[in-house]
C-alpha atoms as a PDB file:
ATOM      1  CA  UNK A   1      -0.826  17.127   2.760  1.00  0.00           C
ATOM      2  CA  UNK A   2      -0.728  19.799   5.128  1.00  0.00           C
ATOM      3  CA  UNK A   3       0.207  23.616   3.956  1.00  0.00           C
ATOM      4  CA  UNK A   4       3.853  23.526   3.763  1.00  0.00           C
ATOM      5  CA  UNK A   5       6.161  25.674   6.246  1.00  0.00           C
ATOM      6  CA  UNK A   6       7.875  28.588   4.506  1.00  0.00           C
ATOM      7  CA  UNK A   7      10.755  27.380   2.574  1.00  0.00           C
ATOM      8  CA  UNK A   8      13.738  28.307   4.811  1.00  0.00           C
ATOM      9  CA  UNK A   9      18.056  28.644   3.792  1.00  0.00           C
ATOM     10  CA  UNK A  10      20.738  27.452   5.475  1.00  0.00           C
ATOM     11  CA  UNK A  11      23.460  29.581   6.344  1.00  0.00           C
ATOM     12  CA  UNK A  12      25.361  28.817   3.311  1.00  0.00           C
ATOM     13  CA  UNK A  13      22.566  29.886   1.105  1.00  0.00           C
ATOM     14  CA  UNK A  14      21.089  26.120   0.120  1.00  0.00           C
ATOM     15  CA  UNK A  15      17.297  25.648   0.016  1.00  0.00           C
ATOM     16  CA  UNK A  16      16.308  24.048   3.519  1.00  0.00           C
ATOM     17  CA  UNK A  17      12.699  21.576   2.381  1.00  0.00           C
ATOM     18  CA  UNK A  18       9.570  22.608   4.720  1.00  0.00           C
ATOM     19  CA  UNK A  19       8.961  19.851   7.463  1.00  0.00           C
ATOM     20  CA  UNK A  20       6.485  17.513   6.844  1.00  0.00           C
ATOM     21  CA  UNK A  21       4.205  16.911   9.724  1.00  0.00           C
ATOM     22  CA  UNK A  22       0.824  15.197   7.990  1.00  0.00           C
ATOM     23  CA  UNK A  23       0.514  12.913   4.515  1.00  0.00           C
ATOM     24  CA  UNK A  24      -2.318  11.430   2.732  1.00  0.00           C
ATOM     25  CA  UNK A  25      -2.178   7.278   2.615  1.00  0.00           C
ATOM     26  CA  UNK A  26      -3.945   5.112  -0.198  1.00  0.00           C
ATOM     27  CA  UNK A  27      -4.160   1.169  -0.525  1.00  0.00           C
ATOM     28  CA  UNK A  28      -5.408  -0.324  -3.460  1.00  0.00           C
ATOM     29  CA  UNK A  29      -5.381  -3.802  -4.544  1.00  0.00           C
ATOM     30  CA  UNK A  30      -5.013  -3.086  -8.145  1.00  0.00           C
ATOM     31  CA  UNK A  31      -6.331  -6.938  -9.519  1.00  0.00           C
ATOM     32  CA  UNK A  32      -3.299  -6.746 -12.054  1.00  0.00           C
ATOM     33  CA  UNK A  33      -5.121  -3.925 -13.826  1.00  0.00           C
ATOM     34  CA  UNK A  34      -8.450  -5.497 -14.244  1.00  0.00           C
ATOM     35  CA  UNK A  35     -11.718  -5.607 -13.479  1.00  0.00           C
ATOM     36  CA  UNK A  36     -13.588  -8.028 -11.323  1.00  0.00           C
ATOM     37  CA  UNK A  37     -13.937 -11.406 -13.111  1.00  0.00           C
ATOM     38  CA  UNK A  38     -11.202 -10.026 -15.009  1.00  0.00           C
ATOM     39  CA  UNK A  39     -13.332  -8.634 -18.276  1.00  0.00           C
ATOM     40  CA  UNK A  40     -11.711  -5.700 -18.886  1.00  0.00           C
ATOM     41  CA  UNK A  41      -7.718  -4.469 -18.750  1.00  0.00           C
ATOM     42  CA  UNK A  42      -8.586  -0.834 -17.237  1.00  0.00           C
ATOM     43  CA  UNK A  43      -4.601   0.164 -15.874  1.00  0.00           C
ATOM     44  CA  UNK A  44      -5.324   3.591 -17.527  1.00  0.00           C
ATOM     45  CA  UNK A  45      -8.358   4.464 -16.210  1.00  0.00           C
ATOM     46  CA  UNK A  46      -6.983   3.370 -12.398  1.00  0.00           C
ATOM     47  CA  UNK A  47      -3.849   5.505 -12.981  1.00  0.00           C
ATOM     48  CA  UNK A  48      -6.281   8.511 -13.299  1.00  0.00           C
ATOM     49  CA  UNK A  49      -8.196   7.975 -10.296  1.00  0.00           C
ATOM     50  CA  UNK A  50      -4.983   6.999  -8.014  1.00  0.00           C
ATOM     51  CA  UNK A  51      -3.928  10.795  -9.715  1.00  0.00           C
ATOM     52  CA  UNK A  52      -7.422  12.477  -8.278  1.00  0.00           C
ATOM     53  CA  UNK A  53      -6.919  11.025  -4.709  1.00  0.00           C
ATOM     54  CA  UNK A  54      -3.311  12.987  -5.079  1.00  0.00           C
ATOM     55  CA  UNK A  55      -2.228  10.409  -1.992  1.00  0.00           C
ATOM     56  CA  UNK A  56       1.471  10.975  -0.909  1.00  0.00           C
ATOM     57  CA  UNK A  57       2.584   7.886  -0.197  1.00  0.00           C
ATOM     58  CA  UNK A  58       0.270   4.566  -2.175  1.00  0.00           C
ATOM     59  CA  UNK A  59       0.722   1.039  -1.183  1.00  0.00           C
ATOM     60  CA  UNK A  60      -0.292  -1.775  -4.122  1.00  0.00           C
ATOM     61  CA  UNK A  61      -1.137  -4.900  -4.288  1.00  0.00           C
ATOM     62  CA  UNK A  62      -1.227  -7.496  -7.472  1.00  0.00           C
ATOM     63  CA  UNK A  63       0.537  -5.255  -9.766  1.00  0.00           C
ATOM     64  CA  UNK A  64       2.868  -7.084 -12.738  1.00  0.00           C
ATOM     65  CA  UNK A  65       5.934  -6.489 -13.006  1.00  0.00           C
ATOM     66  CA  UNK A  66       6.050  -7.869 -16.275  1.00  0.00           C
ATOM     67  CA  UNK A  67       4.190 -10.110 -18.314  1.00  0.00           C
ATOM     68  CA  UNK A  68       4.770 -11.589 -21.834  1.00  0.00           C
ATOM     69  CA  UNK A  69       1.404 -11.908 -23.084  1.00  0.00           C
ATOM     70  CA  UNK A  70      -0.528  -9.535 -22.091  1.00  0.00           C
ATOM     71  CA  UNK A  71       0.972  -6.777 -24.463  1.00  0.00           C
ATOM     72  CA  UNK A  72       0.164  -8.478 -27.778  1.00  0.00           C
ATOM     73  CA  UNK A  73      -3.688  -8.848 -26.215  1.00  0.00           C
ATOM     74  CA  UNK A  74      -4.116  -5.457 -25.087  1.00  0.00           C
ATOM     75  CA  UNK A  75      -3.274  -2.025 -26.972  1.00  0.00           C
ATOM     76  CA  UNK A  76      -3.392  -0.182 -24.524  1.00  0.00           C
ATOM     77  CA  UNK A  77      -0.701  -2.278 -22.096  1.00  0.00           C
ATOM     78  CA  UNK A  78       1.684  -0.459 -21.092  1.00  0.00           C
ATOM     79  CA  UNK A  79       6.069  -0.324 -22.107  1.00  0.00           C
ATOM     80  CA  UNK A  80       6.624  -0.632 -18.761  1.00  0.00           C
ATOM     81  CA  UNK A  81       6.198  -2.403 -15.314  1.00  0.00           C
ATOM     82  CA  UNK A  82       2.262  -1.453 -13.727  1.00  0.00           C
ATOM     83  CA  UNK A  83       3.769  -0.065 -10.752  1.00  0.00           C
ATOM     84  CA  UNK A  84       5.815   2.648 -12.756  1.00  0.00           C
ATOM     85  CA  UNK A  85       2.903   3.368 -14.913  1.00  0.00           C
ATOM     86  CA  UNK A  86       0.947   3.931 -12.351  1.00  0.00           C
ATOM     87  CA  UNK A  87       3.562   6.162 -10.579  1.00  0.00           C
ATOM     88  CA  UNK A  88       3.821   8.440 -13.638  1.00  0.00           C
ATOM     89  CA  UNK A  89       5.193  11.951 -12.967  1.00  0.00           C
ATOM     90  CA  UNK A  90       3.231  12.121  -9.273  1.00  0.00           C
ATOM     91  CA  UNK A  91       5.671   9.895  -7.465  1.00  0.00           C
ATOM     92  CA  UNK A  92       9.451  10.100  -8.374  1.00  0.00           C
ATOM     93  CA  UNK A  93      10.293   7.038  -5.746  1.00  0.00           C
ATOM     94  CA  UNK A  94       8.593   3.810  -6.392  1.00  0.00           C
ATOM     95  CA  UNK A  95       9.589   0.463  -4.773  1.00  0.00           C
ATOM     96  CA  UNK A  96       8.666  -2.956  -6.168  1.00  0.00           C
ATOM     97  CA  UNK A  97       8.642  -6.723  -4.120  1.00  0.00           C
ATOM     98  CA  UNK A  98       7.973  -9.374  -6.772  1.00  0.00           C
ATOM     99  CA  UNK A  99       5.660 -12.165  -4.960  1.00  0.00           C
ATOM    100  CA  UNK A 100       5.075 -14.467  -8.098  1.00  0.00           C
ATOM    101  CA  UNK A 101       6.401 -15.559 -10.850  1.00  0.00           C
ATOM    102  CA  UNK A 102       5.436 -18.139 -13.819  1.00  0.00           C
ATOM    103  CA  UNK A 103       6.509 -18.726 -17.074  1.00  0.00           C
ATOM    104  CA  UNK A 104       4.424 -15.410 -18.555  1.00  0.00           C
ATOM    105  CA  UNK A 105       5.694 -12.765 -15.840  1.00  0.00           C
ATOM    106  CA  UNK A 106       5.615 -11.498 -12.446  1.00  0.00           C
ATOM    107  CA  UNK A 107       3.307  -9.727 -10.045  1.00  0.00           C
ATOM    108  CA  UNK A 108       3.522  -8.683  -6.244  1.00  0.00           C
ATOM    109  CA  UNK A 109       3.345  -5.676  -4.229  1.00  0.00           C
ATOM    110  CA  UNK A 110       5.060  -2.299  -5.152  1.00  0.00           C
ATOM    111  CA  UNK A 111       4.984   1.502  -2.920  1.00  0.00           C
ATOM    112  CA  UNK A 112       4.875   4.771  -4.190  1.00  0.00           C
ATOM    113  CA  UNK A 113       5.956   7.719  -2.658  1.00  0.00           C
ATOM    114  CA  UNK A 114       6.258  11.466  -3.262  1.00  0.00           C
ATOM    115  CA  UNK A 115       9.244  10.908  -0.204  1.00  0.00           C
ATOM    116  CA  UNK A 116      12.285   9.386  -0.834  1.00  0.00           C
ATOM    117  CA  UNK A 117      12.745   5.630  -0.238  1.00  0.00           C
ATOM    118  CA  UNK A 118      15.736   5.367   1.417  1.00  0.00           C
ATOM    119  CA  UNK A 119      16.017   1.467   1.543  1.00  0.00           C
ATOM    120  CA  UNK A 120      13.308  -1.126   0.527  1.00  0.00           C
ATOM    121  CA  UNK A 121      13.476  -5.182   1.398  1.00  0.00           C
ATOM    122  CA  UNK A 122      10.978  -7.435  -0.059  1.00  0.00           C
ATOM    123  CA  UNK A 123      10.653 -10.119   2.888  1.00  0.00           C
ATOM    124  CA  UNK A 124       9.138 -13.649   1.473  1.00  0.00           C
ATOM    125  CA  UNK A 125       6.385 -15.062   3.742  1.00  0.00           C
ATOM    126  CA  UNK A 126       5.004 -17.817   1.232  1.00  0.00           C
ATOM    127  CA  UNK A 127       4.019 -20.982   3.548  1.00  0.00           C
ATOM    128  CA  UNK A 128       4.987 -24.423   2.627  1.00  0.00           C
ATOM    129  CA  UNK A 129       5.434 -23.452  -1.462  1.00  0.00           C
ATOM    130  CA  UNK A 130       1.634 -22.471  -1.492  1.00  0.00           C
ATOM    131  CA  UNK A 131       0.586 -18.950  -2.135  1.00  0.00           C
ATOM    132  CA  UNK A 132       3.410 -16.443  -3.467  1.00  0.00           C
ATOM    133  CA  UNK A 133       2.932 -13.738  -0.704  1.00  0.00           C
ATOM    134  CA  UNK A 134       5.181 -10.973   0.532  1.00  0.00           C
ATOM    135  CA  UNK A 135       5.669  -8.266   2.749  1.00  0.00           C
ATOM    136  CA  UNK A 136       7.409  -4.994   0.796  1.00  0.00           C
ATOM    137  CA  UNK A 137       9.313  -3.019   3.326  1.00  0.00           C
ATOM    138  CA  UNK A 138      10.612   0.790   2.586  1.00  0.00           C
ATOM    139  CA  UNK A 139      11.896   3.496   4.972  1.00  0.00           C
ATOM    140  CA  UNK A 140      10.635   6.785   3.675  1.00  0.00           C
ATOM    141  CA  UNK A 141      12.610   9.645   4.564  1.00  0.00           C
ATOM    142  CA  UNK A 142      10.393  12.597   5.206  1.00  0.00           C
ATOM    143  CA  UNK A 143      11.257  16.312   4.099  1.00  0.00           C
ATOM    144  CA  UNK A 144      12.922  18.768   6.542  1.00  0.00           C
ATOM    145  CA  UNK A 145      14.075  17.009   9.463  1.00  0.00           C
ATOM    146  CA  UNK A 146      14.374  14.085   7.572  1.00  0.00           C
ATOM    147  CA  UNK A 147      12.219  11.646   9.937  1.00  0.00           C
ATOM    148  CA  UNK A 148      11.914   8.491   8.787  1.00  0.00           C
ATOM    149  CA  UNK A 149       8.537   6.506   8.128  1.00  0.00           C
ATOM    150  CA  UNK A 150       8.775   2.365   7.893  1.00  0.00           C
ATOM    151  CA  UNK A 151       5.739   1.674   5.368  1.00  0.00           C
ATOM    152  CA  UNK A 152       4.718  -1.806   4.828  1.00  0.00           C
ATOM    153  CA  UNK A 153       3.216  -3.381   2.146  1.00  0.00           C
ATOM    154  CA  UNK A 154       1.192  -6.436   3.166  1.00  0.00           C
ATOM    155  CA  UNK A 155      -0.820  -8.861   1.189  1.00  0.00           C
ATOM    156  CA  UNK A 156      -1.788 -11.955   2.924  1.00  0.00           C
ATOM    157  CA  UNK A 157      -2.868 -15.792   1.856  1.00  0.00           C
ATOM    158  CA  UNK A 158      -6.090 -17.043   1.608  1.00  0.00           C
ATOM    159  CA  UNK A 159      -5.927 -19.590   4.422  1.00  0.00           C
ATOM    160  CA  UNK A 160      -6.260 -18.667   7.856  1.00  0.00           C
ATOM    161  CA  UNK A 161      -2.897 -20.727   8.991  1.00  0.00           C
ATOM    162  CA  UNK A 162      -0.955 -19.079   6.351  1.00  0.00           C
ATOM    163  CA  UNK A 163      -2.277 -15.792   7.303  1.00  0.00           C
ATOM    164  CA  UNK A 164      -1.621 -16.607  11.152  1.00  0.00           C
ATOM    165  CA  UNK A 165       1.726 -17.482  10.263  1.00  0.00           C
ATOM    166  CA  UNK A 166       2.619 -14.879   7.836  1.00  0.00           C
ATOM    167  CA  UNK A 167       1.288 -12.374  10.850  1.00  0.00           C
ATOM    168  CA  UNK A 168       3.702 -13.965  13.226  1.00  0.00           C
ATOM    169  CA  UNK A 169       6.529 -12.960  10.496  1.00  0.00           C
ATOM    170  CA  UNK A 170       5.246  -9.619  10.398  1.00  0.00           C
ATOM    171  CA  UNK A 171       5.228  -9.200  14.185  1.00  0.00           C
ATOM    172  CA  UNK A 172       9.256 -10.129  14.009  1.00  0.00           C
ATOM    173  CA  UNK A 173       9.717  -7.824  11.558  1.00  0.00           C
ATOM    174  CA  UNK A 174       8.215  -5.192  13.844  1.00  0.00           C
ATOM    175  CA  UNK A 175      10.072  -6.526  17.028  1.00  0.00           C
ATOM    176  CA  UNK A 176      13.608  -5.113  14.877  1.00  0.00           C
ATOM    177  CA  UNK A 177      12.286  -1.679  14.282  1.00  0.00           C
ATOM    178  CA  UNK A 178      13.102   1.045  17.337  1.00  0.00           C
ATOM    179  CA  UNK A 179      10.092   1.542  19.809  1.00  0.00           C
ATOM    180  CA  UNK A 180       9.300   5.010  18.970  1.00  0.00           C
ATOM    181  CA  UNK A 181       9.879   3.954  14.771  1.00  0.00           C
ATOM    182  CA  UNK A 182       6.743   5.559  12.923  1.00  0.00           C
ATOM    183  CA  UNK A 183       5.265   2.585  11.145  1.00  0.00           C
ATOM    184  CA  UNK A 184       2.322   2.323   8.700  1.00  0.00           C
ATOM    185  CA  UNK A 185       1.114  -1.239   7.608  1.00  0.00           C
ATOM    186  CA  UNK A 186      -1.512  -1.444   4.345  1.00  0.00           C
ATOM    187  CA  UNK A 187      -2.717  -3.486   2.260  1.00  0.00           C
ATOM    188  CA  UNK A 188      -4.728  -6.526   1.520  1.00  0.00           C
ATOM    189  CA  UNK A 189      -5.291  -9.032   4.902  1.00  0.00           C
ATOM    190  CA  UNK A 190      -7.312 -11.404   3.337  1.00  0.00           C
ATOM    191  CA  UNK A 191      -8.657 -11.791   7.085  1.00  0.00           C
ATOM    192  CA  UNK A 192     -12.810 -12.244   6.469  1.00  0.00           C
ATOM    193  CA  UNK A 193     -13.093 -13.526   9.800  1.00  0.00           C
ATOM    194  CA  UNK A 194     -11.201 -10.585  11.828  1.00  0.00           C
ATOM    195  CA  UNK A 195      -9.024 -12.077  14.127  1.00  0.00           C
ATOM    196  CA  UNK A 196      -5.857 -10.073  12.823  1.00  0.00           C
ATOM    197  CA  UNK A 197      -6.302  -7.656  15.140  1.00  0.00           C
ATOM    198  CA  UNK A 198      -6.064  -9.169  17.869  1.00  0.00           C
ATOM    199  CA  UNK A 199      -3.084 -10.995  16.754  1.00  0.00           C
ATOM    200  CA  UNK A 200      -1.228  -7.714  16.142  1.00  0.00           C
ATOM    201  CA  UNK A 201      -2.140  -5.789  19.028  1.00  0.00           C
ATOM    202  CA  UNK A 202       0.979  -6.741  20.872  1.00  0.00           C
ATOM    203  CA  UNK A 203       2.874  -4.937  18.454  1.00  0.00           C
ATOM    204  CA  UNK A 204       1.194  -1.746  19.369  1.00  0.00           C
ATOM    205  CA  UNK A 205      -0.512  -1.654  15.928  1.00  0.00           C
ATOM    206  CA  UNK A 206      -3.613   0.004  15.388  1.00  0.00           C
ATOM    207  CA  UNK A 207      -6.114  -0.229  12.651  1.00  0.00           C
ATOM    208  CA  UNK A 208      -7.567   2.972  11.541  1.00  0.00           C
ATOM    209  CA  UNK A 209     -10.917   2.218  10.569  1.00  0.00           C
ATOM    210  CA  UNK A 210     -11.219  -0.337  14.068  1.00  0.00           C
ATOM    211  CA  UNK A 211     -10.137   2.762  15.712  1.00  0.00           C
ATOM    212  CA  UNK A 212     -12.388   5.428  14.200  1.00  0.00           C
ATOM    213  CA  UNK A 213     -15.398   3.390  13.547  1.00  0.00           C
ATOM    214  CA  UNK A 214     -15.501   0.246  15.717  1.00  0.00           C
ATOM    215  CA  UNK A 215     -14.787  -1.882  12.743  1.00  0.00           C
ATOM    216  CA  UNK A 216     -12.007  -2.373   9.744  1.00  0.00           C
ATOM    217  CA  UNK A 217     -13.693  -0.919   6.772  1.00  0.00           C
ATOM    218  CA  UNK A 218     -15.671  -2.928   4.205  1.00  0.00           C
ATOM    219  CA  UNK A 219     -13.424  -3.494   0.955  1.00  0.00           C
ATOM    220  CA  UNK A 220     -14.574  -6.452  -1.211  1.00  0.00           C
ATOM    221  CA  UNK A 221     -15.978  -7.285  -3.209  1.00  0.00           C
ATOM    222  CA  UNK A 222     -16.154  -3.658  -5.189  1.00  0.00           C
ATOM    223  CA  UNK A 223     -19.734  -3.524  -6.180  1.00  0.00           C
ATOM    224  CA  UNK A 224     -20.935  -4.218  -2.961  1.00  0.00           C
ATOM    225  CA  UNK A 225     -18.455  -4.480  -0.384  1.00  0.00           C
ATOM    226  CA  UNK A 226     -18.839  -6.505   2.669  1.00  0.00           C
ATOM    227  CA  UNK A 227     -16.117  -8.208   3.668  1.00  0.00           C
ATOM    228  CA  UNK A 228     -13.268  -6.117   5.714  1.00  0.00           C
ATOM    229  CA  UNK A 229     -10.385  -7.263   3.629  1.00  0.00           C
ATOM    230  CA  UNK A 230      -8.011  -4.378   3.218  1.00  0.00           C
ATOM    231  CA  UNK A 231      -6.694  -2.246   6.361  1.00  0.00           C
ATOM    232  CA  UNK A 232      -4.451   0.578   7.597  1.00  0.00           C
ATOM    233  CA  UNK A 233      -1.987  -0.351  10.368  1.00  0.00           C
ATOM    234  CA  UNK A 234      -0.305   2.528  12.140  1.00  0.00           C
ATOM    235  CA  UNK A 235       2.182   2.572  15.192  1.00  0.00           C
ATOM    236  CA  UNK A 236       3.476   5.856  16.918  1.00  0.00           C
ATOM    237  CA  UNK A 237       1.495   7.855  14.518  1.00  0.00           C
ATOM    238  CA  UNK A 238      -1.558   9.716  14.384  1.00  0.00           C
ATOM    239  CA  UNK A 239      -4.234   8.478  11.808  1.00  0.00           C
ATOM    240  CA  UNK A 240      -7.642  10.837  10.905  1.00  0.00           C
ATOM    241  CA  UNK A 241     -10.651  11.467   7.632  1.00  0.00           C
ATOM    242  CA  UNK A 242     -10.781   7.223   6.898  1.00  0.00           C
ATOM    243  CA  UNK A 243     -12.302   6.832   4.133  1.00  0.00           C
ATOM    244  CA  UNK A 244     -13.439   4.391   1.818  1.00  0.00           C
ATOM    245  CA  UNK A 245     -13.265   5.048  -2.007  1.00  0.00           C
ATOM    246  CA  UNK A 246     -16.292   2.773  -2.705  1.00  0.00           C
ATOM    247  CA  UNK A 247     -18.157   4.730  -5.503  1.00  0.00           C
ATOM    248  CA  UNK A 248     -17.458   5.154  -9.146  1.00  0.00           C
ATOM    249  CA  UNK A 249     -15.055   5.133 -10.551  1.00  0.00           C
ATOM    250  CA  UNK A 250     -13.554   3.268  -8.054  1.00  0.00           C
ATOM    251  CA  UNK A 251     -16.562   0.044  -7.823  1.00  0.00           C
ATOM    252  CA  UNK A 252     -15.628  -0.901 -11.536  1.00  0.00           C
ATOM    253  CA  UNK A 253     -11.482  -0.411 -11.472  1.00  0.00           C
ATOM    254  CA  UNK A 254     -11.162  -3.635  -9.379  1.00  0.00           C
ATOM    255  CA  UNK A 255     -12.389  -6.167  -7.510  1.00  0.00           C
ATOM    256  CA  UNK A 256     -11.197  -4.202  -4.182  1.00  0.00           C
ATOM    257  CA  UNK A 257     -12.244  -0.741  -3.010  1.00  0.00           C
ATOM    258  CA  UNK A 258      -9.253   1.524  -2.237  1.00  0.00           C
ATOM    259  CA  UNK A 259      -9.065   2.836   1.368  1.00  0.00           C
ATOM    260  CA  UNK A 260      -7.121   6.236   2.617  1.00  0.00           C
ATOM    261  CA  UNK A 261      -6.357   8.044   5.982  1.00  0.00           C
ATOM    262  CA  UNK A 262      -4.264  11.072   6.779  1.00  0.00           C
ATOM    263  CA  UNK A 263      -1.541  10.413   8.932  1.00  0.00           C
ATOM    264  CA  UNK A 264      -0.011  13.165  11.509  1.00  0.00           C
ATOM    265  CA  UNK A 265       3.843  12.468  13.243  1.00  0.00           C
END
């Protein structure tokens, strides 16, 4: 984040918050706490190094909600859902849109913020009874003047019609919002061939790494990524510093490297 503005008071004497002008985005598919091929359950060790990139506002993908078996497999599982592990003391607001669920548990895709979520709506776009897929909708509500920030959590099928159609329910979604709304869209496309893009730029969206670097950034598989998987959307924002997390620790927490941008109103 950007160096806070002195802390100002109301007339009255209450604490006014400093405006927030510029925030620090992460996306992650977490692989349900994983590693690739799933040999190892490594939750803890991917809390720690979503803690070092000190991100305000963290968009998952594949975390459980809950699961019955996993616990009595694992010692180190945690009492509670992945997403609010993973939130810990760094972000107070947390959000969760359950995609799946089977006789064991749940899993889908959850937010965390350091800004208050102000409303949240998990919108279902599973095709034809396939894939369990949603797209996790929250309004932040930034400190200050209290603008607020539509984040959307995205994780797409594995086919290309599902994906086409599932970006066609996106695009409606976006056709509600005001204009001028500030909207960030993350997560994991699934879309190896790159063809979202075009499909989206009616919508005004712009991918970050497309933008920066000609191309959406290479996120899978984690050893050695090549496919462009995982992307940052934004829309009546400013986006700068892409990066891709693609050394250790982050090659071995997952089968997806984690991507982040700063983003400026």
């Amino acid at each position: 984040m950007s160096i806070p503005e002195p802390v100002g008071f109301t007339d009255e004497g209450s604490v006014v918050a400093p405006t927030v002008r510029t925030f620090t985005v992460l996306t992650v598919n977490t692989h349900k706490g994983f590693t690739a091929l799933n040999r190892r359950f490594i939750l803890p060790e991917l809390r720690e190094a979503v803690r070092s990139v000190a991100a305000d506002v963290v968009f998952l993908q594949e975390v459980h909600g809950t699961h019955e078996h996993h616990p009595k497999r694992y010692s180190n599982w945690p009492t509670m859902p992945q997403y609010e592990f993973l939130a810990d003391s760094l972000w107070p607001q947390f959000a969760y849109g359950r995609n799946a669920v089977y006789p064991e548990g749940d899993h889908g895709n959850a937010l965390l913020s350091k800004f208050q979520i102000i409303r949240h709506d998990n919108l279902d776009v599973s095709i034809n009874g396939h894939e369990n897929r949603g797209l996790l909708h929250c309004v932040l509500r930034l400190p200050g003047d209290g603008t607020e920030v539509h984040a959307i959590c995205v994780h797409l099928g594995l086919r290309e019609s599902h994906r086409n159609a599932q970006l066609d329910l996106l695009m409606q979604r976006l056709a509600e919002l005001p204009d001028d709304a500030p909207v960030i869209v993350a997560g994991d496309f699934n879309d190896w061939r790159q063809r979202a893009d075009a499909q989206l730029k009616p919508c005004g969206l712009r991918e970050v790494f497309a933008e920066h670097q000609g191309k959406p950034a290479r996120s899978f598989p984690a050893r050695l990524p090549t496919l462009r998987l995982d992307r940052i959307y934004v829309r009546n924002l400013k986006a700068s510093q892409p990066k891709v997390l693609a050394n250790r620790p982050w090659s071995h927490l997952s089968d997806h490297v984690p991507l982040s941008v700063e983003i400026e109103l």
